[in-house]
C-alpha atoms as a PDB file:
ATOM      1  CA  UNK A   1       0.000   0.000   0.000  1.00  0.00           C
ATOM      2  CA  UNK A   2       1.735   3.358  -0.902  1.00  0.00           C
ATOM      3  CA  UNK A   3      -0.017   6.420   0.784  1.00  0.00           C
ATOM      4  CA  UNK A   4       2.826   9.010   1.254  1.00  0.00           C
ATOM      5  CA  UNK A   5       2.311  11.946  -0.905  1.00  0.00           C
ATOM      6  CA  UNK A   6       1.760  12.029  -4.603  1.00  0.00           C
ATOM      7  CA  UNK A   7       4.271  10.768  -7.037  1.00  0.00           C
ATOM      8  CA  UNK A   8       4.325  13.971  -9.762  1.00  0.00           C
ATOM      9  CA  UNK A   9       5.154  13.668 -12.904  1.00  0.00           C
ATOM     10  CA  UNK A  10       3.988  17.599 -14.136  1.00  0.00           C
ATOM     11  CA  UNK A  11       0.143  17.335 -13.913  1.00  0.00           C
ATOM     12  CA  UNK A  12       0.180  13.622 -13.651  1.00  0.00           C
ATOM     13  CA  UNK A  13       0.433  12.168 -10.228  1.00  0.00           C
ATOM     14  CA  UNK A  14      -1.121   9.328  -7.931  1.00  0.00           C
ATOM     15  CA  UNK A  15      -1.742  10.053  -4.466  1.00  0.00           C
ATOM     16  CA  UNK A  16      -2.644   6.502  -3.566  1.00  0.00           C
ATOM     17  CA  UNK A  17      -2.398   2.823  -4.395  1.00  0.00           C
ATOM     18  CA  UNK A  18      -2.847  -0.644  -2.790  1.00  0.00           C
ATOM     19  CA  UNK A  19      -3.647  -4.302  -4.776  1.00  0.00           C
ATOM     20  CA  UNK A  20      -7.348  -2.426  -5.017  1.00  0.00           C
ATOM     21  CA  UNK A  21      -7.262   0.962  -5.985  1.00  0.00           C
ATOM     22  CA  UNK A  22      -5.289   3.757  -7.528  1.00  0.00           C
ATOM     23  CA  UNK A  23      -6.476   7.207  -7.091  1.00  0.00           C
ATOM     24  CA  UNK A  24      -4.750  10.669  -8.987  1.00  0.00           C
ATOM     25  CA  UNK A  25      -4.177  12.580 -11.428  1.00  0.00           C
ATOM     26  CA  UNK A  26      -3.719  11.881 -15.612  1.00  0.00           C
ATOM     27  CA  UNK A  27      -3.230  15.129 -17.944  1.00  0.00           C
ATOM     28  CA  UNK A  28      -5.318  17.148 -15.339  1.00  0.00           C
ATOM     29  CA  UNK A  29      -8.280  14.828 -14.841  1.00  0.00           C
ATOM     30  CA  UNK A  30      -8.740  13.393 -11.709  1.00  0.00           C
ATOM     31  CA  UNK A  31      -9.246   9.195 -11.648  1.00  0.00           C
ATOM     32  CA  UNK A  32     -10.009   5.985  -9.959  1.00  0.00           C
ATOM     33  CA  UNK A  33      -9.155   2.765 -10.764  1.00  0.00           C
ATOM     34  CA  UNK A  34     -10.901  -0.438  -9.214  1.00  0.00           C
ATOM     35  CA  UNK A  35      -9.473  -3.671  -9.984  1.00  0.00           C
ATOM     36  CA  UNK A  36      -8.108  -2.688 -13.068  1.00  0.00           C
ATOM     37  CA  UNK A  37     -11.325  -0.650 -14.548  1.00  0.00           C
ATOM     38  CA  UNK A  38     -10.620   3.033 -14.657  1.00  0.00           C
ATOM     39  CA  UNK A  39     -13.198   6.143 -13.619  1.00  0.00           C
ATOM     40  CA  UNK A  40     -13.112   9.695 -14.153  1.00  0.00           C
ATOM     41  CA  UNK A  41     -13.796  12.095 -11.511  1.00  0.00           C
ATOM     42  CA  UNK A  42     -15.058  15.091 -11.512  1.00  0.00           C
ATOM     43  CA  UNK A  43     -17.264  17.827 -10.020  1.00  0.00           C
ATOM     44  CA  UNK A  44     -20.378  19.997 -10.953  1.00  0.00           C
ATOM     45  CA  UNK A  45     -19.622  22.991  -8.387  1.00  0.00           C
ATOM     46  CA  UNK A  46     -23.415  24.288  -7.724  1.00  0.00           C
ATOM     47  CA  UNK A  47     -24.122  21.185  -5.049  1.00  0.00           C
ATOM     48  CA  UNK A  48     -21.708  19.935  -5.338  1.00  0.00           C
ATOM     49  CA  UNK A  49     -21.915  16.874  -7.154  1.00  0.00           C
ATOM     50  CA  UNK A  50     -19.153  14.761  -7.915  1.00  0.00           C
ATOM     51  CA  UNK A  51     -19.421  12.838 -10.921  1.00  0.00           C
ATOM     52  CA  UNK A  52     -18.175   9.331 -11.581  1.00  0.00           C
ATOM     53  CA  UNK A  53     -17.720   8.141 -15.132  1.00  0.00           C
ATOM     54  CA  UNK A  54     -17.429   4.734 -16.421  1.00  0.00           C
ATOM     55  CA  UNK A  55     -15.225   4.134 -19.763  1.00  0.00           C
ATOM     56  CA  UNK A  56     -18.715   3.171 -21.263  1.00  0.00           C
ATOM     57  CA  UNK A  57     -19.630   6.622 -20.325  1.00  0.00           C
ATOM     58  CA  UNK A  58     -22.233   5.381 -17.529  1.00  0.00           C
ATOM     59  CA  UNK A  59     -22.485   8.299 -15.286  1.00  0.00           C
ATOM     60  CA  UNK A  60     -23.115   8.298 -11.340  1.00  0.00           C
ATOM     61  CA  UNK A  61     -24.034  11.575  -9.710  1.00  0.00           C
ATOM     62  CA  UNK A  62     -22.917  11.924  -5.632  1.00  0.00           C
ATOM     63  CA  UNK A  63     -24.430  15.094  -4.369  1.00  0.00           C
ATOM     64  CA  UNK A  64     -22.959  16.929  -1.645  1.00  0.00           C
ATOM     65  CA  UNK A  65     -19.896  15.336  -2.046  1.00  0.00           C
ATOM     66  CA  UNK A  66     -16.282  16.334  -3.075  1.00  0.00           C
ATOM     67  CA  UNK A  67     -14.611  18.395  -5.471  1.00  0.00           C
ATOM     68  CA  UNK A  68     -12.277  15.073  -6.738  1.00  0.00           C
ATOM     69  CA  UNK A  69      -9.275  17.742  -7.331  1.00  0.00           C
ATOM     70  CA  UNK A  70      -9.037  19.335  -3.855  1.00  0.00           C
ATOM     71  CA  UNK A  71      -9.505  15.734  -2.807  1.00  0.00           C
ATOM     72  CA  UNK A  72      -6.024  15.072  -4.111  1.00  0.00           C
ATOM     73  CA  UNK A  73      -4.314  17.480  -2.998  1.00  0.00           C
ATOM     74  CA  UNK A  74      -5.367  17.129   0.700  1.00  0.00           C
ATOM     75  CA  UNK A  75      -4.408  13.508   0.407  1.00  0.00           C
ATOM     76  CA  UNK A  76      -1.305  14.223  -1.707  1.00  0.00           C
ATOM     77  CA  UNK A  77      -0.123  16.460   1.441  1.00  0.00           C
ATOM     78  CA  UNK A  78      -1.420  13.691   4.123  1.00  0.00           C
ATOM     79  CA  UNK A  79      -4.594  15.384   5.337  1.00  0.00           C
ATOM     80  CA  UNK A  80      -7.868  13.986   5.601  1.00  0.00           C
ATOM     81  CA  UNK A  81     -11.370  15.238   4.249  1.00  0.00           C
ATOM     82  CA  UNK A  82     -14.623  15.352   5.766  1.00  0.00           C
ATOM     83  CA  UNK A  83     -17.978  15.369   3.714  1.00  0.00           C
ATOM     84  CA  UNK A  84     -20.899  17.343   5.259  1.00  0.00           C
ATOM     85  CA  UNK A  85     -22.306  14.234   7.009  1.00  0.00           C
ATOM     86  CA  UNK A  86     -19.168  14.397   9.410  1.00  0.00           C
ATOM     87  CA  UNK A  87     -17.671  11.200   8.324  1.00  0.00           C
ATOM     88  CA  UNK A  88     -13.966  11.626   7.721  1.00  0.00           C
ATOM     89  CA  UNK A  89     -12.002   9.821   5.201  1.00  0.00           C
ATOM     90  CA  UNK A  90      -8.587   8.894   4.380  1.00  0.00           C
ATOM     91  CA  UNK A  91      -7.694   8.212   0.924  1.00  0.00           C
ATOM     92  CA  UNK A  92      -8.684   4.637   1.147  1.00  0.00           C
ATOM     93  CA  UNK A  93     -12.419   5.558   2.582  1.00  0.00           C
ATOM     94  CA  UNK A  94     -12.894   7.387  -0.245  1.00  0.00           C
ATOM     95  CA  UNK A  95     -12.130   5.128  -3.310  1.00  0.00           C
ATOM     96  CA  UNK A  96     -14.011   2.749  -0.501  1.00  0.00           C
ATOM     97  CA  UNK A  97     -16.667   5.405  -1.610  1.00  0.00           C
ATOM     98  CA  UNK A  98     -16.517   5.639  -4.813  1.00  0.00           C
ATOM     99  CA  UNK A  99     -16.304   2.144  -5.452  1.00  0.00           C
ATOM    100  CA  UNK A 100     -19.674   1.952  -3.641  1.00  0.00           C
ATOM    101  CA  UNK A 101     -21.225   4.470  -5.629  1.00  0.00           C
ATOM    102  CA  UNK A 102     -20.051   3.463  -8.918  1.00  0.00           C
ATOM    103  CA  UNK A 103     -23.420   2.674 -11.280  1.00  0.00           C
ATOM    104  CA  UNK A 104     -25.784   3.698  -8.818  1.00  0.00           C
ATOM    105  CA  UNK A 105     -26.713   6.395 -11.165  1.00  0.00           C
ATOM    106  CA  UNK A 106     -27.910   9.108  -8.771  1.00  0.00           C
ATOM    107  CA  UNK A 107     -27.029   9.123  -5.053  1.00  0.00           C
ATOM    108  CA  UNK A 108     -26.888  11.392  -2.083  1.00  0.00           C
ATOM    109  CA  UNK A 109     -23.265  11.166   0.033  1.00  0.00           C
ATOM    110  CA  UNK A 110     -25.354  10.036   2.869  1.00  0.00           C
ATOM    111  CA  UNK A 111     -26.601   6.731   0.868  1.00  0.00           C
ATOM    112  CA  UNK A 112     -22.833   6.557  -0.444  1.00  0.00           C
ATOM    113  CA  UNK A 113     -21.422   6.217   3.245  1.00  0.00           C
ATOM    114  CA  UNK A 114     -23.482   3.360   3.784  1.00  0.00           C
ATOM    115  CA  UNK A 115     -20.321   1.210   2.997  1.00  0.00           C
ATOM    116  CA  UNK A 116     -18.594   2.919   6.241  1.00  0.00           C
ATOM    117  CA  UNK A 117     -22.030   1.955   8.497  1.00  0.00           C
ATOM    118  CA  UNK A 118     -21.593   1.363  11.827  1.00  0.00           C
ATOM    119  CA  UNK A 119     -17.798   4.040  11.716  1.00  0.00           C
ATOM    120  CA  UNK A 120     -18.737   6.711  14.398  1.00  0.00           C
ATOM    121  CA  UNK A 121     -18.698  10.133  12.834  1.00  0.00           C
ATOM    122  CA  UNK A 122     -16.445  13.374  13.920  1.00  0.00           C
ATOM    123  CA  UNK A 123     -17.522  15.050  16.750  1.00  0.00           C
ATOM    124  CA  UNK A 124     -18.360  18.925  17.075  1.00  0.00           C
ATOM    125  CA  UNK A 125     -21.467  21.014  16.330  1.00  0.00           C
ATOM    126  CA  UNK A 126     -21.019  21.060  12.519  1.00  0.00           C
ATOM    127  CA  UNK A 127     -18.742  18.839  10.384  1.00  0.00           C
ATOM    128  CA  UNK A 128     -15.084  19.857  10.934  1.00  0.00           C
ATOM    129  CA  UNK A 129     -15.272  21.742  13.536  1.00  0.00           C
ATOM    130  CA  UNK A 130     -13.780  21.821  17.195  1.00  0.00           C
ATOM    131  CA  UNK A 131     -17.033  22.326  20.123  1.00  0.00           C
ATOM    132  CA  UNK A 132     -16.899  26.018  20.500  1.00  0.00           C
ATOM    133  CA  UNK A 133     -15.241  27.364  16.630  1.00  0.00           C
ATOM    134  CA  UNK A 134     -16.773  28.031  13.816  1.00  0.00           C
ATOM    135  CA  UNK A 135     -17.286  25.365  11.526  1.00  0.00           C
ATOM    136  CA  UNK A 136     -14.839  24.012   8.661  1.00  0.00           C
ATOM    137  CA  UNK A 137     -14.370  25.462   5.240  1.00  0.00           C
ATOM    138  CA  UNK A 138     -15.962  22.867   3.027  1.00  0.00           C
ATOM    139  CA  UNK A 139     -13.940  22.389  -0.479  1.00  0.00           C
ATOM    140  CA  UNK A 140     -17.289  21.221  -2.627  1.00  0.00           C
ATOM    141  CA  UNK A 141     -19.038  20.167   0.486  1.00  0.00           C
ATOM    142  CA  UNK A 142     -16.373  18.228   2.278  1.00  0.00           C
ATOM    143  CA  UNK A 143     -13.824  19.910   4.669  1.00  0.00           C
ATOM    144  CA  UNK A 144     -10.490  19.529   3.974  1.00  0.00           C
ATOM    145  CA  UNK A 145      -9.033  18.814   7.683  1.00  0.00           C
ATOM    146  CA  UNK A 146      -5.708  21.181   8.040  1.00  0.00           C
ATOM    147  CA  UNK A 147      -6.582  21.565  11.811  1.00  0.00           C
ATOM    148  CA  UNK A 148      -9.449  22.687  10.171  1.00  0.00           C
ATOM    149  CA  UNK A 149      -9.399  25.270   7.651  1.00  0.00           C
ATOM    150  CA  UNK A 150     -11.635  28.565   8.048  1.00  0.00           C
ATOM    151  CA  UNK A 151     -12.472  31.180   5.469  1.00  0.00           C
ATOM    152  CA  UNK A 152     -10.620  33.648   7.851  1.00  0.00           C
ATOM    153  CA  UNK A 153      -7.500  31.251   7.938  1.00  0.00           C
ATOM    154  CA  UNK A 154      -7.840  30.088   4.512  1.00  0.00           C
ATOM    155  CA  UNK A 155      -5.493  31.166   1.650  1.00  0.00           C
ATOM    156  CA  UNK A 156      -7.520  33.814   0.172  1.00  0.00           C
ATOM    157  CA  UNK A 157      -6.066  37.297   0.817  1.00  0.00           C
ATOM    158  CA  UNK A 158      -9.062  39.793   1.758  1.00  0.00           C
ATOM    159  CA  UNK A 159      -7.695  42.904   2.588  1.00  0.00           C
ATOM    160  CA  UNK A 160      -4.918  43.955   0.502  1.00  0.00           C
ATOM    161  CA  UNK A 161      -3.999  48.127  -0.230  1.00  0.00           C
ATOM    162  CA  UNK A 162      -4.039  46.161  -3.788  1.00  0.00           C
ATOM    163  CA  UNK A 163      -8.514  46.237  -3.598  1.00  0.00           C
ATOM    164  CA  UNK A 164      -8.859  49.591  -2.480  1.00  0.00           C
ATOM    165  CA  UNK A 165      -6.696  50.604  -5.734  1.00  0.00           C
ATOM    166  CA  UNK A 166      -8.239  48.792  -8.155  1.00  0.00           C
ATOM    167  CA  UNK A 167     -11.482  50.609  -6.623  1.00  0.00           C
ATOM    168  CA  UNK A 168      -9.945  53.785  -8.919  1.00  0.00           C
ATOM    169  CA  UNK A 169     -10.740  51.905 -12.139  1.00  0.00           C
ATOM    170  CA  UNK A 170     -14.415  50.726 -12.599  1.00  0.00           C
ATOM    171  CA  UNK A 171     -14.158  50.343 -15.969  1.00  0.00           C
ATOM    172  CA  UNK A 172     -11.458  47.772 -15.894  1.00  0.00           C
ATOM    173  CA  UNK A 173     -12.997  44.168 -16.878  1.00  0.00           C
ATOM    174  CA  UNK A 174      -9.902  42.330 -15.029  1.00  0.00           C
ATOM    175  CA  UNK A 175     -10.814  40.310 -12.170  1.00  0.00           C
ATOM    176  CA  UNK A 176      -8.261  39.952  -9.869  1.00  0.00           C
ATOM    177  CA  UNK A 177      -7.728  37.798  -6.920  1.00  0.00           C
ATOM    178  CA  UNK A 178      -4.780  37.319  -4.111  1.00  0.00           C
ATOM    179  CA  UNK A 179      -4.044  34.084  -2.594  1.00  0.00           C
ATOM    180  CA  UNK A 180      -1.348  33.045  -0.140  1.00  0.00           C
ATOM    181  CA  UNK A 181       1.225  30.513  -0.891  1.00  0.00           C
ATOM    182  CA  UNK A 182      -0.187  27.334   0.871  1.00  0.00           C
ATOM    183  CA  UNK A 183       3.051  25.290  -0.052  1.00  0.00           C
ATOM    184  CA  UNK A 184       6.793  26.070   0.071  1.00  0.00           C
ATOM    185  CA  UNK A 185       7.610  26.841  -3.479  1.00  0.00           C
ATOM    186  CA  UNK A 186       6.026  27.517  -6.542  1.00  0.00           C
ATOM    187  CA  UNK A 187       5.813  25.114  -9.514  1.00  0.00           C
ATOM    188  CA  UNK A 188       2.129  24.124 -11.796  1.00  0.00           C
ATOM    189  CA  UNK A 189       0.584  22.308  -8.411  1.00  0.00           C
ATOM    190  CA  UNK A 190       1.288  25.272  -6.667  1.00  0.00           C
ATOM    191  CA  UNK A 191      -0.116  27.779  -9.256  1.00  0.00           C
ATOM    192  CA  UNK A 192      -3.182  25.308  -9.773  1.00  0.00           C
ATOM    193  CA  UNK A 193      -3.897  25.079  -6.263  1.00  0.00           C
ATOM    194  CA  UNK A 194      -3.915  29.251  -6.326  1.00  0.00           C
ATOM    195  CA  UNK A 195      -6.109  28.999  -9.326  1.00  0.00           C
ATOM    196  CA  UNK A 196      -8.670  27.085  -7.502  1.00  0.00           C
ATOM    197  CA  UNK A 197      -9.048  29.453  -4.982  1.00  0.00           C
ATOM    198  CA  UNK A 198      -9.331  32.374  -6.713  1.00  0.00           C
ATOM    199  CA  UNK A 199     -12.122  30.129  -8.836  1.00  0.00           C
ATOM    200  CA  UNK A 200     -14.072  30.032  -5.523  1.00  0.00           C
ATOM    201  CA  UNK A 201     -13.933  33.620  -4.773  1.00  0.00           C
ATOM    202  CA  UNK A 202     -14.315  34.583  -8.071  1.00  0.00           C
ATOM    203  CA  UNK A 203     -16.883  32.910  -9.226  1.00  0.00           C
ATOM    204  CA  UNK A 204     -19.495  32.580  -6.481  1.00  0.00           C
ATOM    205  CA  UNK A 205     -21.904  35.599  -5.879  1.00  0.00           C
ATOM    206  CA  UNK A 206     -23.118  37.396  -2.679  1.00  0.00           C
ATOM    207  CA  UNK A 207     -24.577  34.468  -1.329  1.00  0.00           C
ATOM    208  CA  UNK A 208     -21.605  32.500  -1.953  1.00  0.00           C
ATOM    209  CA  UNK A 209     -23.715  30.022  -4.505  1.00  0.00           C
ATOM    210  CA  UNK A 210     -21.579  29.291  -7.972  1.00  0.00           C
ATOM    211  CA  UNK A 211     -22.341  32.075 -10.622  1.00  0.00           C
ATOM    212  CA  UNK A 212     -20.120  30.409 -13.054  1.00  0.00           C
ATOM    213  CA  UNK A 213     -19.499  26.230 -13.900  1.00  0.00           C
ATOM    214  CA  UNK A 214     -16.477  24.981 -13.731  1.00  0.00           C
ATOM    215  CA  UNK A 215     -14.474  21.805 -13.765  1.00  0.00           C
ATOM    216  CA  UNK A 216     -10.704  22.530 -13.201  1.00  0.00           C
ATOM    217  CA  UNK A 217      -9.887  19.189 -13.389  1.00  0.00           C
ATOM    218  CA  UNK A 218      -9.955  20.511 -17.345  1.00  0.00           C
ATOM    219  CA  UNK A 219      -7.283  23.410 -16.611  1.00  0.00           C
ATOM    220  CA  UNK A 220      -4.177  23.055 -18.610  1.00  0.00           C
ATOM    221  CA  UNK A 221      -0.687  25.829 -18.431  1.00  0.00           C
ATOM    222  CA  UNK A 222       2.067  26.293 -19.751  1.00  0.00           C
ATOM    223  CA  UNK A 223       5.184  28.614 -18.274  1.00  0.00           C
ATOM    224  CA  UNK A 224       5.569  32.382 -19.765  1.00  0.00           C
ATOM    225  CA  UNK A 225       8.112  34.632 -18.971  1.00  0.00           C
ATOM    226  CA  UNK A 226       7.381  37.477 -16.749  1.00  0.00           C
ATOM    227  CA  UNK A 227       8.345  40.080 -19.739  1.00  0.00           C
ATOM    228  CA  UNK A 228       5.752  38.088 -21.983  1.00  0.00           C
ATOM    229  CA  UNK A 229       3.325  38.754 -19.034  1.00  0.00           C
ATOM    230  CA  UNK A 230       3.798  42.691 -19.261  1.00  0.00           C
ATOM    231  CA  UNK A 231       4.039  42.696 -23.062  1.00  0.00           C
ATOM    232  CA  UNK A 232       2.828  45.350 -25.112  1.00  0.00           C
ATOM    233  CA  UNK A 233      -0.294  45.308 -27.025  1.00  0.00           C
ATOM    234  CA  UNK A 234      -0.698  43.541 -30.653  1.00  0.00           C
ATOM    235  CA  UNK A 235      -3.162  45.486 -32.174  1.00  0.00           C
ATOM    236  CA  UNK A 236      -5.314  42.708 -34.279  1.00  0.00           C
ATOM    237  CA  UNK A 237      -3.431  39.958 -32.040  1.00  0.00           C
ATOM    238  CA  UNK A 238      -4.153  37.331 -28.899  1.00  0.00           C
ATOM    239  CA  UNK A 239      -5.643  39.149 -26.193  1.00  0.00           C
ATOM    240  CA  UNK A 240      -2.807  39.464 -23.388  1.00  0.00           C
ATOM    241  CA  UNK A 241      -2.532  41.339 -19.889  1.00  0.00           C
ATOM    242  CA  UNK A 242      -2.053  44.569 -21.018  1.00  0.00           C
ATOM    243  CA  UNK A 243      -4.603  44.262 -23.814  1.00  0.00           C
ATOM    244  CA  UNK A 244      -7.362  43.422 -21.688  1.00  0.00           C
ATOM    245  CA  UNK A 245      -6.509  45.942 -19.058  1.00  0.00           C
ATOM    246  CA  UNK A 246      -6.115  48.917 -21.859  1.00  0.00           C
ATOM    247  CA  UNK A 247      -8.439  47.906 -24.657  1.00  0.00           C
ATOM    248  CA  UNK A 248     -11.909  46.655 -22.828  1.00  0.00           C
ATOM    249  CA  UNK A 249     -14.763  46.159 -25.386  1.00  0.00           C
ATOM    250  CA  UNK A 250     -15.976  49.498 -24.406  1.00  0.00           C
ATOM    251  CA  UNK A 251     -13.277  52.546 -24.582  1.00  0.00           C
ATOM    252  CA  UNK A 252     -11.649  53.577 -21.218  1.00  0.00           C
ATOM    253  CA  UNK A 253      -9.169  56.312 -20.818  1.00  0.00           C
ATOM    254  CA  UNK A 254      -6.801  53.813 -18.658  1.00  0.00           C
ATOM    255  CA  UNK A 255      -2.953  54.743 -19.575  1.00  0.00           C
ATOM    256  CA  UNK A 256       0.085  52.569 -19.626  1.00  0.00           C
ATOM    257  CA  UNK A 257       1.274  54.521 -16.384  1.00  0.00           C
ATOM    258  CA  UNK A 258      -2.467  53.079 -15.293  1.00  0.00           C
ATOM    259  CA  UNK A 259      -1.375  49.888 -16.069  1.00  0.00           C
ATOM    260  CA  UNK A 260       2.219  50.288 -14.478  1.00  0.00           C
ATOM    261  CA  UNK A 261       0.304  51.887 -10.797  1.00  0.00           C
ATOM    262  CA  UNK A 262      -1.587  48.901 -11.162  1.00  0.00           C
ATOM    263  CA  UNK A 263       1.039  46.315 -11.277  1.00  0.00           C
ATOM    264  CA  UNK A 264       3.058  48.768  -8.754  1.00  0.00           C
ATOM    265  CA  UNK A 265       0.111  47.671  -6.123  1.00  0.00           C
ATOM    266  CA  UNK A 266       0.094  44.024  -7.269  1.00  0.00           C
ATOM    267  CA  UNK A 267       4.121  43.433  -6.823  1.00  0.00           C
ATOM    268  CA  UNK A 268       5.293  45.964  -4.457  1.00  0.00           C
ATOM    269  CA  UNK A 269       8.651  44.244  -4.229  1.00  0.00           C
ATOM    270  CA  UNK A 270       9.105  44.581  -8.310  1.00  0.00           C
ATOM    271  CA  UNK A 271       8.252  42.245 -10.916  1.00  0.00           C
ATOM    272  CA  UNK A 272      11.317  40.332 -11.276  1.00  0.00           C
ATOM    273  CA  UNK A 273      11.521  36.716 -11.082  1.00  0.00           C
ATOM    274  CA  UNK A 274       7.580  36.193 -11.052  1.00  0.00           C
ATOM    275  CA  UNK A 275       6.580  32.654 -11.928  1.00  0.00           C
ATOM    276  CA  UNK A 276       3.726  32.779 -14.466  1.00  0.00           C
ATOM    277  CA  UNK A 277       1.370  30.658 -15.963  1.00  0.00           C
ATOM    278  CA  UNK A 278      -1.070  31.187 -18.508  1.00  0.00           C
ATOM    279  CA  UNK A 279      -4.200  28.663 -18.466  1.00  0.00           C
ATOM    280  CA  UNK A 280      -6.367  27.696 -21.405  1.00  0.00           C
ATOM    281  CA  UNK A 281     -10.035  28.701 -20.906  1.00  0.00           C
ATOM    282  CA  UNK A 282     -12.159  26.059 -21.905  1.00  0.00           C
ATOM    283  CA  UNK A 283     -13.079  24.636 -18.347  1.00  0.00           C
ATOM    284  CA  UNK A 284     -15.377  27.099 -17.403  1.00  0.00           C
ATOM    285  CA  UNK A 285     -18.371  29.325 -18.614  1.00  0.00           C
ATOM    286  CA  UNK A 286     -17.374  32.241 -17.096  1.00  0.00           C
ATOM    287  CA  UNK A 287     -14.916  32.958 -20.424  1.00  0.00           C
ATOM    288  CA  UNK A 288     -18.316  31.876 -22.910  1.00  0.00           C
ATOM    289  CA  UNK A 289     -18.540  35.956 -23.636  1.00  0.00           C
ATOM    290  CA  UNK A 290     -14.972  36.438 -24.442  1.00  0.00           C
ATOM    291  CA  UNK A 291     -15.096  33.730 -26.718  1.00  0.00           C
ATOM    292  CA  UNK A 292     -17.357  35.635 -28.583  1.00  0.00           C
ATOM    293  CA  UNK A 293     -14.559  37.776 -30.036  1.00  0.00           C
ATOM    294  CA  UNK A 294     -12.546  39.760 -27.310  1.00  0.00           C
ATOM    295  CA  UNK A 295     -10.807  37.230 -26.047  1.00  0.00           C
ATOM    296  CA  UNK A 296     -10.045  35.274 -22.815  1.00  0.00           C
ATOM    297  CA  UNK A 297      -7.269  35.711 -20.210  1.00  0.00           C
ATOM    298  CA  UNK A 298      -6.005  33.519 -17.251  1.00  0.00           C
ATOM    299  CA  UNK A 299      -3.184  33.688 -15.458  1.00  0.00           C
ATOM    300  CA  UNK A 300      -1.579  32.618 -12.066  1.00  0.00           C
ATOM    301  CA  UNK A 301       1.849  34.779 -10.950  1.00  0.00           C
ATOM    302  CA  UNK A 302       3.669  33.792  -7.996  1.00  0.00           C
ATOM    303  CA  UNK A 303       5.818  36.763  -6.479  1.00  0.00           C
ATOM    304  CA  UNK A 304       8.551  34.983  -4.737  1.00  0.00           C
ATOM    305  CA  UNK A 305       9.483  38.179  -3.221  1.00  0.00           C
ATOM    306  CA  UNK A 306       6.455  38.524  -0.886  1.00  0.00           C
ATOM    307  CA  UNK A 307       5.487  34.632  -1.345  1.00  0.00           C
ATOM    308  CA  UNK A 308       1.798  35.084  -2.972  1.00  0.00           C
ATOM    309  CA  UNK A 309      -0.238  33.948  -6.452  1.00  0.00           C
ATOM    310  CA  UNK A 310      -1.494  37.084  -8.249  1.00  0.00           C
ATOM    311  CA  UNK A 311      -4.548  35.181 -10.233  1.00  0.00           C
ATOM    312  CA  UNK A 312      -5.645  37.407 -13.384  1.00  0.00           C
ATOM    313  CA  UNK A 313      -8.635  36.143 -15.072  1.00  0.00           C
ATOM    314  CA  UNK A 314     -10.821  38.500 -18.306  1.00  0.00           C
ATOM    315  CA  UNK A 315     -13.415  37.701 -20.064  1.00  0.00           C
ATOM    316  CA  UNK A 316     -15.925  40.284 -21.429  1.00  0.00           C
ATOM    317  CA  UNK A 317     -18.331  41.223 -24.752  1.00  0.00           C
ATOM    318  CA  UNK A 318     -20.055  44.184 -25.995  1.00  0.00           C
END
């Protein structure tokens, strides 16, 4: 049985094996294999449901259950996850799971954990959470168990000078978000994990439900250099940073010494030696209007300097 971190190989990895199962990573996609027979995994983020797919395409829906990606990484760094029931899981209770699941075409997590019948459940007021504290930050609707994590201890950076500024320029069509470094260097894992977060800020509204689907299981990156990030505009050309900041669909009077106070706030320590990665955009509707003909940006920086992911996401029409 190997259960000691994930084996990585790029954006290929397994986080667990035994003579059973083999749960990770292939080209981005999350999978399972039992016995021999592989599974996709992935997640539809407005329950969430996690979805379980058969290589005849046979589908199995688990509601309330786990985003598979943020599954992996928890395991991959020797946590634990809890779903919203309270039952906690290792990575061998959930292919356990899965494996239960598997072809029963439409199933709540509750009915799922009937394989683990009989286990007592975590203790505490709500799911994850310690009598007394507030209750666990679910990733889909599991927790994943760092101690546990909160929304105030979490890796999303609220209150940056960087918001207030960005205030100054409504018409900008940028969204940007600011997440911590939750592991000791950079490198694509480290970027994707960023990504995700910023997908959960970004993309949920006031009530924190999902404005956007995504999947980002389907994310794919490759590694640009930090002078291709702060290129200048190609008139007629891909949409990059600086074209989405200074050419929206509808005319602002934003300057390049906009863009540079912009970036000023974003990297206070200077822009050299940021780690970037630009993303394709097909795993999530929230770039459907910039496909349209403006174009579609997404990109995760890592500042070294003050040890934080700058995620830049555009997509806009007319």
């Amino acid at each position: 049985m190997t259960y000691e971190g994930a084996v990585k190989i790029k954006n290929s990895f397994e986080v667990y094996h035994d003579g059973r199962f083999v749960l990770g990573q292939e080209d981005g996609q999350p999978f399972i294999e039992i016995n021999g027979e592989r599974y996709g995994l992935s997640c539809h983020p407005y329950e969430p449901c996690l979805y379980i797919t058969g290589k005849n395409g046979a589908l199995t829906a688990v509601h309330n259950s786990f985003d598979p990606s943020a599954v992996l990484w928890a395991f991959s760094d020797g946590r634990t996850v809890t779903s919203i029931t309270g039952t906690e899981y290792d990575a061998c209770d959930f292919c356990r799971m899965v494996e239960y699941a598997a072809g029963m075409g439409d199933v709540q997590i509750d009915e799922a954990e009937q394989i683990f019948r009989g286990r007592p459940k975590k203790k505490g007021p709500e799911a994850g959470s310690k009598s007394g504290e507030a209750p666990a930050y679910y990733i889909g609707s599991g927790a994943v168990n760092e101690g546990p994590v909160r929304p105030e201890a979490g890796w999303l950076i609220e209150d940056d000078p960087f918001y207030r500024l960005i205030g100054n320029y409504p018409d900008c069509v940028i969204d940007y978000c600011l997440v911590k470094n939750g592991r000791t260097t950079g490198g694509y894992d480290a970027h994707r994990n960023a990504l995700l977060w910023a997908c959960r800020k970004l993309f949920a509204d006031e009530d924190d439900e999902a404005s956007w689907h995504y999947d980002i299981g389907r994310a794919d990156a490759e590694q640009i250099s930090s002078e291709a990030l702060f290129g200048p505009v190609e008139h007629g050309g891909e949409l990059n940073y600086r074209k989405a900041f200074l050419e929206p669909p509808y005319t602002s009077r934003y300057t390049d010494a906009d863009f540079e106070a912009v970036n000023a706030a974003l990297f206070p320590e200077g822009t050299e030696g940021l780690e970037v990665y630009r993303w394709n955009t097909g795993w999530s509707d929230y770039f459907d209007d910039g496909r349209e003909w403006w174009g579609t940006l997404c990109l995760t920086v890592y500042d070294k300097k003050v040890d934080r992911f700058v995620v830049i996401m555009a997509s806009a029409t007319d």
